[in-house]
Structures are given as C-alpha cells and as structure tokens.
C-alpha atoms as a PDB file:
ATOM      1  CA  UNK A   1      81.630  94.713  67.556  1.00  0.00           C
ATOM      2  CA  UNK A   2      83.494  96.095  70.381  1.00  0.00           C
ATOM      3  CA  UNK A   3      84.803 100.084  70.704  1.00  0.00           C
ATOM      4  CA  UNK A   4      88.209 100.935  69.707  1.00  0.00           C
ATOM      5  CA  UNK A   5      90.158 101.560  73.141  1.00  0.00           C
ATOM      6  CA  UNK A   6      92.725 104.194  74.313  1.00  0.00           C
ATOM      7  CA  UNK A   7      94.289 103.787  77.511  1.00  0.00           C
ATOM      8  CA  UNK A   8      95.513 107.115  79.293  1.00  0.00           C
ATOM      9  CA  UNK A   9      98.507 106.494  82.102  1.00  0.00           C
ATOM     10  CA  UNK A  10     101.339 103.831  81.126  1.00  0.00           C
ATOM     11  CA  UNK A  11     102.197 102.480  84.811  1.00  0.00           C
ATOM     12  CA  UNK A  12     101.146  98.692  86.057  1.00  0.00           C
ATOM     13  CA  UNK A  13      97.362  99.095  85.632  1.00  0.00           C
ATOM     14  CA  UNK A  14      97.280 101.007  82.483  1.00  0.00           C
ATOM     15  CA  UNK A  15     100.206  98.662  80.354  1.00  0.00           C
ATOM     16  CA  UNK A  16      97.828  95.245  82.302  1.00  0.00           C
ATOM     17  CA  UNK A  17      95.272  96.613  81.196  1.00  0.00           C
ATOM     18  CA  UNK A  18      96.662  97.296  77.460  1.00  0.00           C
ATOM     19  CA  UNK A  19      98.059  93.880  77.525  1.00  0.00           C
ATOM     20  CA  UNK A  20      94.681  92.303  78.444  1.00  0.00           C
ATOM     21  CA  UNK A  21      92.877  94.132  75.478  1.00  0.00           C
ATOM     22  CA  UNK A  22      95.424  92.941  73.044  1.00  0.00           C
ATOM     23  CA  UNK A  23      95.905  89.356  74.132  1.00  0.00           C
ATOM     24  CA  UNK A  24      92.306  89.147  73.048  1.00  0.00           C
ATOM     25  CA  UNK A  25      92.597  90.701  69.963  1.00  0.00           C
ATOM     26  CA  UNK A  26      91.547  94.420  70.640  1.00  0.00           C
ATOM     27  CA  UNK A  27      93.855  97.536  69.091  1.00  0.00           C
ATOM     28  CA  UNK A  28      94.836  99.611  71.836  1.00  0.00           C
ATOM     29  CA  UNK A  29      96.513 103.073  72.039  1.00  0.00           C
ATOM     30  CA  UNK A  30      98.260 103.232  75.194  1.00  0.00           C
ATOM     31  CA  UNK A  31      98.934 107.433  76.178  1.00  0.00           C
ATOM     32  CA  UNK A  32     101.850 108.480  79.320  1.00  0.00           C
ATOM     33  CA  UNK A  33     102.568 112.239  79.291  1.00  0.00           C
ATOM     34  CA  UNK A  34     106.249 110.755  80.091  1.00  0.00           C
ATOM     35  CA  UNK A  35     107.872 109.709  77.419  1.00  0.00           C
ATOM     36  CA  UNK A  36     110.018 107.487  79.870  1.00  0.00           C
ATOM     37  CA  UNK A  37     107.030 106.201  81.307  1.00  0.00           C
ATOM     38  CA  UNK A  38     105.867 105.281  77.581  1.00  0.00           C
ATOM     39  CA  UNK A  39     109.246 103.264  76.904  1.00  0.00           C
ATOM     40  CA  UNK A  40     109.206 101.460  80.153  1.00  0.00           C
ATOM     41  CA  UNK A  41     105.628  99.820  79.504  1.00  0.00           C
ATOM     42  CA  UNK A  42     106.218  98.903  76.108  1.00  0.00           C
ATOM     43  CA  UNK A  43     109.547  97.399  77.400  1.00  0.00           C
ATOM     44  CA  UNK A  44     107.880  95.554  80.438  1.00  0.00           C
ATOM     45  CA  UNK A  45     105.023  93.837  77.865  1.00  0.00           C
ATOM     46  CA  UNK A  46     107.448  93.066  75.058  1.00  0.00           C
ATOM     47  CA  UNK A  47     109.210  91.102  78.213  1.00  0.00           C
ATOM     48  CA  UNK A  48     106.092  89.943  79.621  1.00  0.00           C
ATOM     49  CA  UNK A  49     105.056  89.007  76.450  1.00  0.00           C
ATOM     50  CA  UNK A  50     108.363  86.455  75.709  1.00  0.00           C
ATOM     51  CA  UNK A  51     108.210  85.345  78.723  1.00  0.00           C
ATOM     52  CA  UNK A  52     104.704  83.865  78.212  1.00  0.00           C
ATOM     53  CA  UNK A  53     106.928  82.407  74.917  1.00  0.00           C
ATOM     54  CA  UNK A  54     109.378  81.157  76.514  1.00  0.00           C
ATOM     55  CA  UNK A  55     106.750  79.230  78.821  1.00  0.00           C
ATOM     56  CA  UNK A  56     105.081  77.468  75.481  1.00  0.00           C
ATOM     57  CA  UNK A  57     102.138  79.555  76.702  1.00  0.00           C
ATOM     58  CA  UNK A  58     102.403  81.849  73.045  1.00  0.00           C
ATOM     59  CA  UNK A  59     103.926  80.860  69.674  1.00  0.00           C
ATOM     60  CA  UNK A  60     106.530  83.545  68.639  1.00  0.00           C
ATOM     61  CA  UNK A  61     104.020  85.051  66.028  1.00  0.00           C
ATOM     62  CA  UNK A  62     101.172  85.312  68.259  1.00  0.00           C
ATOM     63  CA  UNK A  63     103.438  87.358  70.822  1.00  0.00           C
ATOM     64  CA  UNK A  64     104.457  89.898  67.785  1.00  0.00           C
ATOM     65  CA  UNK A  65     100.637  90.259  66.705  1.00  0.00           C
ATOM     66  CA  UNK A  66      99.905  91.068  70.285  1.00  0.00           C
ATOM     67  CA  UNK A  67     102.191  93.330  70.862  1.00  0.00           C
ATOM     68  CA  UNK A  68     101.853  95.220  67.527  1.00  0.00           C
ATOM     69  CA  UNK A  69      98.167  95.420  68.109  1.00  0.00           C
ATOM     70  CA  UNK A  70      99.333  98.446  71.179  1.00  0.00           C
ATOM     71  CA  UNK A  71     100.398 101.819  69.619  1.00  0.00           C
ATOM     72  CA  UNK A  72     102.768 103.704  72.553  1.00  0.00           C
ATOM     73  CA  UNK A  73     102.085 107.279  72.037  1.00  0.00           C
ATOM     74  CA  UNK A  74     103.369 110.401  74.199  1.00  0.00           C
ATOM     75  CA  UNK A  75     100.823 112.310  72.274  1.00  0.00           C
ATOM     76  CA  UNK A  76      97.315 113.362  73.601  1.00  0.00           C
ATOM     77  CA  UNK A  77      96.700 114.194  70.377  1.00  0.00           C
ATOM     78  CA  UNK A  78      96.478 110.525  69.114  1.00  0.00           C
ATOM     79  CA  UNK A  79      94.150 109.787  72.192  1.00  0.00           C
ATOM     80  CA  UNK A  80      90.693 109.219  69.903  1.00  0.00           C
ATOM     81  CA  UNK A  81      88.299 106.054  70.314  1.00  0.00           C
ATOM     82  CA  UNK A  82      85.128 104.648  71.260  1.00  0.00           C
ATOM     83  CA  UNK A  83      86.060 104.231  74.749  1.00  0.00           C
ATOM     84  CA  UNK A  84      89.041 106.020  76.560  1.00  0.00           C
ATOM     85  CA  UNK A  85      89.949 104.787  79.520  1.00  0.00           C
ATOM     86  CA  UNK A  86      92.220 106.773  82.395  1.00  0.00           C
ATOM     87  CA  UNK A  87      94.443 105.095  84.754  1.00  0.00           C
ATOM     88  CA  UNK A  88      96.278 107.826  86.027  1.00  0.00           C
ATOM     89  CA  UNK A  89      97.332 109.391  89.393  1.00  0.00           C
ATOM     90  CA  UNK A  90      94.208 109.041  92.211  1.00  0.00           C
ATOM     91  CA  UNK A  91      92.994 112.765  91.981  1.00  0.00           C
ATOM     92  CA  UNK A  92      89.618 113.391  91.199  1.00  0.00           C
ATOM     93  CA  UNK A  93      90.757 116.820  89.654  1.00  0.00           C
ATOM     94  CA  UNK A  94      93.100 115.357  87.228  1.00  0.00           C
ATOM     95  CA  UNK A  95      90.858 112.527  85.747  1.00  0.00           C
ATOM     96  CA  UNK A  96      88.162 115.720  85.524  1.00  0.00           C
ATOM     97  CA  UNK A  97      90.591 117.990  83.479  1.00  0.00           C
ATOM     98  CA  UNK A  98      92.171 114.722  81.648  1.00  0.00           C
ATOM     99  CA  UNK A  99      88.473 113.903  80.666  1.00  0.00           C
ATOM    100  CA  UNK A 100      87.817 117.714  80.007  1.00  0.00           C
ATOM    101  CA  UNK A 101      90.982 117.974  77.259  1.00  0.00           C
ATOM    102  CA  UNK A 102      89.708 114.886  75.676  1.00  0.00           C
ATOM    103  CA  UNK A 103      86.874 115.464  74.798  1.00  0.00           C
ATOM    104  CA  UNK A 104      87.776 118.165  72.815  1.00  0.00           C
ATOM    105  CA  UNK A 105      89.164 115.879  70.539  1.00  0.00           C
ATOM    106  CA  UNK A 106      86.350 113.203  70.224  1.00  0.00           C
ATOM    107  CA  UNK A 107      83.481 112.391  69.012  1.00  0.00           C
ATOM    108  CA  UNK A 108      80.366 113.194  71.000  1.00  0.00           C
ATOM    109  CA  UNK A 109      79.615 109.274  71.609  1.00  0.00           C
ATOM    110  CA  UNK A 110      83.282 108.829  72.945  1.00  0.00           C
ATOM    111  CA  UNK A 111      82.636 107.328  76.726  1.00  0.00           C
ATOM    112  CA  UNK A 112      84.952 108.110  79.482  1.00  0.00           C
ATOM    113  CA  UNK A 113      85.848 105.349  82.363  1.00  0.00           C
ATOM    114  CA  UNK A 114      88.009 106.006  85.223  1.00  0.00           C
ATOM    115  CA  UNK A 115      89.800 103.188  86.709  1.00  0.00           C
ATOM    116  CA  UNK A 116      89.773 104.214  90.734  1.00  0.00           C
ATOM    117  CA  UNK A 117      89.794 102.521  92.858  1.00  0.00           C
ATOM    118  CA  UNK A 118      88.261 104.150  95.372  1.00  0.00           C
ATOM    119  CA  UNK A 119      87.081 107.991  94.155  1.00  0.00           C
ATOM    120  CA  UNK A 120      84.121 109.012  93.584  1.00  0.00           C
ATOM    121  CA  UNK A 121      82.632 108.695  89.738  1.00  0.00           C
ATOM    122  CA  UNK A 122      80.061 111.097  90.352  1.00  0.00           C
ATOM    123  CA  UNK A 123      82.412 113.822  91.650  1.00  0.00           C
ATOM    124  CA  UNK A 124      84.670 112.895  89.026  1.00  0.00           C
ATOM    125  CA  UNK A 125      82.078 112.864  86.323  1.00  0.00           C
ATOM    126  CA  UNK A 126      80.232 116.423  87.553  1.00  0.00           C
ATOM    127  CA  UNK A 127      83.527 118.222  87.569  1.00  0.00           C
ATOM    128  CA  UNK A 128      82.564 118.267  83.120  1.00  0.00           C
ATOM    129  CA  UNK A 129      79.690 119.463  81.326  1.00  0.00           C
ATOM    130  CA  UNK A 130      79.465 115.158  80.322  1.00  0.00           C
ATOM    131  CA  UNK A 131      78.681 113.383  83.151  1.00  0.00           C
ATOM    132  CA  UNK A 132      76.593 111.268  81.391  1.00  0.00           C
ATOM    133  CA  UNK A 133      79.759 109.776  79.646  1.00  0.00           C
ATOM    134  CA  UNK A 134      81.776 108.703  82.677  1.00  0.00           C
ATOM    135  CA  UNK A 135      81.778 105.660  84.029  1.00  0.00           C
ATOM    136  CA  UNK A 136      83.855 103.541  86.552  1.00  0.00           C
ATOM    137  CA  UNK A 137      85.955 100.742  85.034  1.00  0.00           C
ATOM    138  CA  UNK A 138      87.860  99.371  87.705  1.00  0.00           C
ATOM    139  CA  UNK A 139      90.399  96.117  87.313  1.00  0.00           C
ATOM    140  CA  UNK A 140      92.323  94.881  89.431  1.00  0.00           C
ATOM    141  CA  UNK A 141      96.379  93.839  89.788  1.00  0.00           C
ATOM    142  CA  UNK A 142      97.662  92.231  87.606  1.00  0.00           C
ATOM    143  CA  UNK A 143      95.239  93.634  85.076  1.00  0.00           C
ATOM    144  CA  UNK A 144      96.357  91.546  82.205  1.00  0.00           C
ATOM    145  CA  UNK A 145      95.476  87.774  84.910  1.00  0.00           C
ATOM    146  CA  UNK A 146      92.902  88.883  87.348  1.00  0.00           C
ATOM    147  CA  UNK A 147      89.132  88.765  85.355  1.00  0.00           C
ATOM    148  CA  UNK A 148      87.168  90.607  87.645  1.00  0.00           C
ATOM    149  CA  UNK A 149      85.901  94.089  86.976  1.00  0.00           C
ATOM    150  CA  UNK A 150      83.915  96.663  88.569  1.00  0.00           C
ATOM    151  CA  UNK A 151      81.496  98.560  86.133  1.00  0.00           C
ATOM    152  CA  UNK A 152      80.550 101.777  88.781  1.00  0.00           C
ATOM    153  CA  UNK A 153      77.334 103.253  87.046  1.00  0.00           C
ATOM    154  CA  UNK A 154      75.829 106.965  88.519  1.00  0.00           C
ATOM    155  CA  UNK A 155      72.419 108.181  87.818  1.00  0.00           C
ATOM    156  CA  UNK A 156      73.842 110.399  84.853  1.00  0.00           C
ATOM    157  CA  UNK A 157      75.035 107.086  83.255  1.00  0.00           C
ATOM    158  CA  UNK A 158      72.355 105.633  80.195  1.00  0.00           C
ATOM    159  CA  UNK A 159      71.541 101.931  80.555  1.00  0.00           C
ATOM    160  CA  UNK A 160      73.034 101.858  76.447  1.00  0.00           C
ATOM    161  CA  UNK A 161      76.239 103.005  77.883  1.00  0.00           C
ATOM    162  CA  UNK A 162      76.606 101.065  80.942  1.00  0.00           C
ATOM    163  CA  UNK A 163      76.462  97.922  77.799  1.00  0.00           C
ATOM    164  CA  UNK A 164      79.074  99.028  75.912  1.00  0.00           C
ATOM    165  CA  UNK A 165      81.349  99.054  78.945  1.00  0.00           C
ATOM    166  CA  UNK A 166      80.118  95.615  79.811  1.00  0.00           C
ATOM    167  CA  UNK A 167      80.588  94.615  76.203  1.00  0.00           C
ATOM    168  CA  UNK A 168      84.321  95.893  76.055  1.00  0.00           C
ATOM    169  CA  UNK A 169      85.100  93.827  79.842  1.00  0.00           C
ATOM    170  CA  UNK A 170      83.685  90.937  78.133  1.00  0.00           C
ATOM    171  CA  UNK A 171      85.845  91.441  74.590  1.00  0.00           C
ATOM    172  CA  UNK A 172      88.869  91.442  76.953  1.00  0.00           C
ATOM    173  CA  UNK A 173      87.958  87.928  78.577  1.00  0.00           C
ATOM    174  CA  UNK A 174      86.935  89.984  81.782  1.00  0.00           C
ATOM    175  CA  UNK A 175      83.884  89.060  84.005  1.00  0.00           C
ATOM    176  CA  UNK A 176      81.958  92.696  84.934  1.00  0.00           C
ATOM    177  CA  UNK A 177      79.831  92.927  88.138  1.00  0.00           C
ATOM    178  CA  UNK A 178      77.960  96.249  87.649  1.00  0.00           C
ATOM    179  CA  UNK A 179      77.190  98.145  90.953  1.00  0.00           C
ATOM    180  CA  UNK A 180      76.618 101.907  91.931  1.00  0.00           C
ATOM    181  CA  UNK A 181      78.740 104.658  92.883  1.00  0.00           C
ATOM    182  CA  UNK A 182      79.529 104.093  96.871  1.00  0.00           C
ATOM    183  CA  UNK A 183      82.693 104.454  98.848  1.00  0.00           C
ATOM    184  CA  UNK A 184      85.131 101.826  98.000  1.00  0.00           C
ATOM    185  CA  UNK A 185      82.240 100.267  95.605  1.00  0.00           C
ATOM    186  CA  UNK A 186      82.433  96.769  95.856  1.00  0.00           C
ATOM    187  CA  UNK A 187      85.830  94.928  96.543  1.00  0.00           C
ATOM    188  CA  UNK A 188      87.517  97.541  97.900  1.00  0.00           C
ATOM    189  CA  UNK A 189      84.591  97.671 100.629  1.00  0.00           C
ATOM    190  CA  UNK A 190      84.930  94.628 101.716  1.00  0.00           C
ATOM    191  CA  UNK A 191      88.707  94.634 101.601  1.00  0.00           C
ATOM    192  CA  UNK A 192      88.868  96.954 104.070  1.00  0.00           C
ATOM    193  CA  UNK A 193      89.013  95.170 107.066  1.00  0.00           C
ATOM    194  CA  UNK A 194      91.241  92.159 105.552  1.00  0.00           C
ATOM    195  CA  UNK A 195      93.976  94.316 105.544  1.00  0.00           C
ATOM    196  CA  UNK A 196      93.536  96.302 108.642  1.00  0.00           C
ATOM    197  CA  UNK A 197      93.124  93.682 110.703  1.00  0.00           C
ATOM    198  CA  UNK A 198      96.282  91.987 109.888  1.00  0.00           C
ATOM    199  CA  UNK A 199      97.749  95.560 110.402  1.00  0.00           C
ATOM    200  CA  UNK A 200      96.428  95.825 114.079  1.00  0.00           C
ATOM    201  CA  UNK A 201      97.132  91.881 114.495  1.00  0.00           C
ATOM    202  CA  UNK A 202     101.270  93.246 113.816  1.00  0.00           C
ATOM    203  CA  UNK A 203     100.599  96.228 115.420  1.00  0.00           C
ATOM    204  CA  UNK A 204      99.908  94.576 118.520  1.00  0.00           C
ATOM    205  CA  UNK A 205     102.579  92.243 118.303  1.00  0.00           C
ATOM    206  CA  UNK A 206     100.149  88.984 118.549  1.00  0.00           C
ATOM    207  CA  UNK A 207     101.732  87.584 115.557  1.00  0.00           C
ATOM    208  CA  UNK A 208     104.603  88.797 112.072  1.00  0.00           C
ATOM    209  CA  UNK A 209     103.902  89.506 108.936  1.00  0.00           C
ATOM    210  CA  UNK A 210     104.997  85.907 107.322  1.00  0.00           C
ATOM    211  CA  UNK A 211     102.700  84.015 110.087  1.00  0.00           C
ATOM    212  CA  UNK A 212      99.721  86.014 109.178  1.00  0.00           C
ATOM    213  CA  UNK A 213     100.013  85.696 105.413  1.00  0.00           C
ATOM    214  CA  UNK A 214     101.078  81.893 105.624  1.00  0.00           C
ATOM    215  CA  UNK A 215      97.631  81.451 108.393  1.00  0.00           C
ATOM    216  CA  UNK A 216      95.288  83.165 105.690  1.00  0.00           C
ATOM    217  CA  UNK A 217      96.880  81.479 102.304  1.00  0.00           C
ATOM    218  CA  UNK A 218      96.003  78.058 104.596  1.00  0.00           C
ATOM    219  CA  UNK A 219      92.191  78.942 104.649  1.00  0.00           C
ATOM    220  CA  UNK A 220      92.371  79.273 100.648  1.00  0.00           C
ATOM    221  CA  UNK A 221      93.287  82.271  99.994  1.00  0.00           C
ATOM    222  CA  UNK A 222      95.894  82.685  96.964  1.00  0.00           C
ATOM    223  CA  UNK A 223      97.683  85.764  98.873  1.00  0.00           C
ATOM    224  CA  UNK A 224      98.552  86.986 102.362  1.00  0.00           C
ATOM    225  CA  UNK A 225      97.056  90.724 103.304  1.00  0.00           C
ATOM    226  CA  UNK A 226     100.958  91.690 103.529  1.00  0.00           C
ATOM    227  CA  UNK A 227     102.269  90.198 100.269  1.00  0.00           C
ATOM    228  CA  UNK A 228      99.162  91.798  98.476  1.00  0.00           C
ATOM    229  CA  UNK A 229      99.364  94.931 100.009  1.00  0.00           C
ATOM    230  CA  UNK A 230     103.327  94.785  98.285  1.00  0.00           C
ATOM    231  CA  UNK A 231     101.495  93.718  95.414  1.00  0.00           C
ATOM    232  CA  UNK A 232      99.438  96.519  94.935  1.00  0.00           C
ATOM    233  CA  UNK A 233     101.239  98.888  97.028  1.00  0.00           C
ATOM    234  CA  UNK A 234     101.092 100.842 100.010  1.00  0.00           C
ATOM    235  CA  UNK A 235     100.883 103.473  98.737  1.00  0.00           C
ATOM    236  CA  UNK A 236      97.143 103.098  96.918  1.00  0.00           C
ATOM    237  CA  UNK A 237      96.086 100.573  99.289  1.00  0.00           C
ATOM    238  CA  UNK A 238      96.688 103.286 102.258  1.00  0.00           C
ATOM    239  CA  UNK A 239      94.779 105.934 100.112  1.00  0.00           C
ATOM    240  CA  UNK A 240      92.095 103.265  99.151  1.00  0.00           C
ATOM    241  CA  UNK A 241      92.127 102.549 103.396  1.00  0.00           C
ATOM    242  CA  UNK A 242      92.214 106.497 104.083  1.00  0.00           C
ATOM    243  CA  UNK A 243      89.672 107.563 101.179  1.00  0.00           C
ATOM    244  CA  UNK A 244      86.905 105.066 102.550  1.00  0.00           C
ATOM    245  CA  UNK A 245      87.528 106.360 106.057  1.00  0.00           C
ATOM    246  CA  UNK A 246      86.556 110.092 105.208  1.00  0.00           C
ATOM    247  CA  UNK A 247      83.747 108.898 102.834  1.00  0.00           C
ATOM    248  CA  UNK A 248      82.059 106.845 105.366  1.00  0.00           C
ATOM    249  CA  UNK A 249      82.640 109.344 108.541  1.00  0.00           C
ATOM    250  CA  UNK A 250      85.663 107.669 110.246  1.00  0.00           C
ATOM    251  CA  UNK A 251      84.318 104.609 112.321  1.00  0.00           C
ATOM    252  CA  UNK A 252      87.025 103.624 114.273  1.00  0.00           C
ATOM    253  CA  UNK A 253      87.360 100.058 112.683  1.00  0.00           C
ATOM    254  CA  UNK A 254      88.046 101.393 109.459  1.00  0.00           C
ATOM    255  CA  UNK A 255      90.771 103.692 110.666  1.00  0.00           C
ATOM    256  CA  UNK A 256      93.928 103.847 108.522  1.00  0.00           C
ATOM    257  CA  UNK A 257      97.090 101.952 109.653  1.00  0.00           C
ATOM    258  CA  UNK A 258      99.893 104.714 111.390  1.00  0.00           C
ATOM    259  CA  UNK A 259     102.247 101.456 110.389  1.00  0.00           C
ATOM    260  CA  UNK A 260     101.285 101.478 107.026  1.00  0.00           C
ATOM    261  CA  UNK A 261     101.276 105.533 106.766  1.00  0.00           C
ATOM    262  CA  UNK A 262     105.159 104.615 107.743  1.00  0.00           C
ATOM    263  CA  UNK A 263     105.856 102.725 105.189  1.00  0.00           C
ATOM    264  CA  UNK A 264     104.131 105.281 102.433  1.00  0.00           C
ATOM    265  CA  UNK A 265     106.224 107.831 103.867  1.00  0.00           C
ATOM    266  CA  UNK A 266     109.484 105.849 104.382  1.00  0.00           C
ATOM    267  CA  UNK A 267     108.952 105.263 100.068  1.00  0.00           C
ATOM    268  CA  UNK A 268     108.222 101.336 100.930  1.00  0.00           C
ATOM    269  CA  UNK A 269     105.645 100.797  98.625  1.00  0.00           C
ATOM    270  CA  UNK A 270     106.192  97.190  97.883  1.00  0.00           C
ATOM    271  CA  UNK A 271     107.488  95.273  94.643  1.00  0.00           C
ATOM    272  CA  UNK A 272     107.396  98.241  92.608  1.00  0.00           C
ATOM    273  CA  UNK A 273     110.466 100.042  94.975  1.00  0.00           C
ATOM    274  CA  UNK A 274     111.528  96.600  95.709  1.00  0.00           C
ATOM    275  CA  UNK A 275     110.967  97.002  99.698  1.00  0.00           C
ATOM    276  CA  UNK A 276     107.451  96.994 101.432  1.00  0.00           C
ATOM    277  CA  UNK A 277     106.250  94.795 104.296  1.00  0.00           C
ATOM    278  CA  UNK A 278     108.850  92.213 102.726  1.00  0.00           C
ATOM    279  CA  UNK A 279     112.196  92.790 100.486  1.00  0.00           C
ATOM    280  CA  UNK A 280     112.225  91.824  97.002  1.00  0.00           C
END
C-alpha cells in the first residue's frame, strides 16, 4: 500500500508529476499559492489528458478517472498525506519554511521530499527541527514520460523511510536510483559538461546551435543540449550550471555560460516563454 501524496507548486514539474501519480492510479492533492497557477495546471492536464484520447492512447472514461483522482487546491490547509512532496521555486529557504508550515498540520510520520534539482537536502532538511523526514525526490522533464528518479538520502534519513519513497517512485511506474546528498547528485553531475560544452562549442563560433543538436541526436541521443536546455529551461539549467560551480569550488570547466546568463536575463527561457536558443 502506497502513501497518500500531496504535491506543493502547480508549474511543469509539480502538474507532471501529479499526472504521473494519477495515471497509475494514486489520489493526489496538487497545492499553488496562486490560484491562477492552480487553474492553469488543471487546464494543461485536462488537455494533456484528451490529447492522449484523442491519440487512442486512453478511453474517454479512463481520462475522467484520472483526472478526478487530482484535487486542485489553493489551500495549504488541505495539504495532509503520507508523503508531501514540494516542487516549488529553487530556494533552500522556502522549501525549509514550506516544510516548517506543514508540518504543523501533519502527522508526525508525514515525510517531506524536495524535488531540486540541484540544492542541497541536508541544508534544506537542517533548516527544521525534522531532518530526519526530508528527503530528495527528484524527476525529471516531462515528469508525467521520463521514469527516472533520484531518491537523495542524508545521514538524518532512516533506511524505513528511504523505502517508502522508493515504494511511492515505483507506485507511479518510476525507476528510483538511490544515491547521497552531493552537488548536482547524480544526473545533474554528469550533465554538466554536456551542456557547457556545446555552449563554448557556439561560443567560439566552431559550429550553431541546430548543427550541434542534429551531430549529438546522430550518436543516439533523443535530444540536442540546445533543444533540452529549451526544454527544461534556461533559467534552472543555468542555476543547476551555477549552483554546482559554487558547491564544487569553481573549476574552470564547470564555469557557467555568460551566453546562457544572456538569455536568463533577456527572459529567453525556452518553450515555456516561447523563445530560448530556438523560437517556438
């Protein structure tokens, strides 16, 4: 038996993510302090959801039992269940006080995962009087398709725990690699130079953005560096790039993009603004 779920930030990882729990039959409360924000990710799955329809890839009545299985709440107040997971903005502060107001609210087994990419879990989870309850959950984009996750584990964390959160990946038809709490922890690590090297390959002018992405989806790779980085945006991929940087004391190969820092502050971010590296 899997723990009831609430997921706490309505943008493109938290309403994947919600999407992913109820596609395999998991009730979800899905929490936004906007109310906007609330309305556009139920509208966005409802859509995502016909569309899968409209594809034969869902009868009609399996799309309205998925999509009544999420309850869209504005309310922290509702936010109560086994497992509460935070996809909000990247600031270790906020998940802290987030995490703090919840567990007012809970029960004392409640578990807390943060879905960084990139921060710390440990300073996250030692800004409460809980650490032992917070945990690293981290998916990746598009949340409801992709099946990895990252289960980030700190020496507060109880081996009982660190199950349920592997139990709850696997109840959502996720695969969980389980590592500890390092900069960038696993992916994201290795990541690092994918996309700065195609950033210094355009910063030098050896080759554009569409030859680089069309040379690396040759090798076998499902993506380009550039169309990713629109995937996921600029804007967290250049804080993953810059965060990783700092944590492991600035070697000069991992040293943030001044290209992509252009684009961040220009507001191309990538699909979600509907202009990054390419225009969409």
């Amino acid at each position: 038996m899997h723990d009831s779920l609430c997921i706490c930030g309505s943008g493109t990882m938290g309403s994947g993510i919600a999407l992913a729990a109820a596609r395999h039959g998991i009730s979800v409360i899905l929490y936004d302090v906007s109310p906007e924000m609330v309305s556009k990710a139920s509208a966005q799955i409802e859509n995502d959801l016909l569309q899968q329809v409209a594809k034969g890839r869902l009868r009609g009545a399996e799309e309205k039992e998925i999509f009544q299985r999420i309850h869209f709440t504005g309310s922290i107040s509702e936010c109560k269940a086994g497992i509460i997971l935070e996809a909000i903005t990247e600031k270790a502060e906020s998940k802290a006080a987030l995490f703090r107001e919840l567990e007012k609210i809970n029960s004392a087994t409640t578990l807390f995962a943060s879905n960084t990419s990139s921060l710390s879990i440990r300073k996250i989870s030692e800004q409460t009087p809980f650490p032992e309850r917070i945990i690293g959950m981290h998916f990746f984009n598009p949340a409801s398709r992709m099946k990895l996750v990252e289960i980030i584990k700190t020496d507060h964390n109880r081996e009982v725990d660190i199950q349920r959160i592997r139990q709850l990946a696997s109840g959502m038809g996720k695969t969980s690699v389980i590592c500890k709490d390092a900069p960038g922890f696993i992916v994201n690590h290795v990541a690092r130079p994918f996309y700065l090297e195609a950033l210094r390959l355009l910063e030098k002018d050896i080759a554009d953005m569409k030859t680089i992405d069309l040379l690396v989806e040759s090798a076998g790779f499902k993506m380009g560096p550039f169309h990713l980085m629109d995937l996921i945006g600029n804007d967290i991929n250049y804080t993953v790039s810059c965060t990783l940087y700092d944590a492991l004391g600035r070697p000069a190969r991992l040293k943030p993009s001044a290209l992509q820092e252009l684009k961040v502050s220009q507001g191309e971010l990538g699909r979600k603004t509907g202009r990054g590296w390419f225009v969409y």
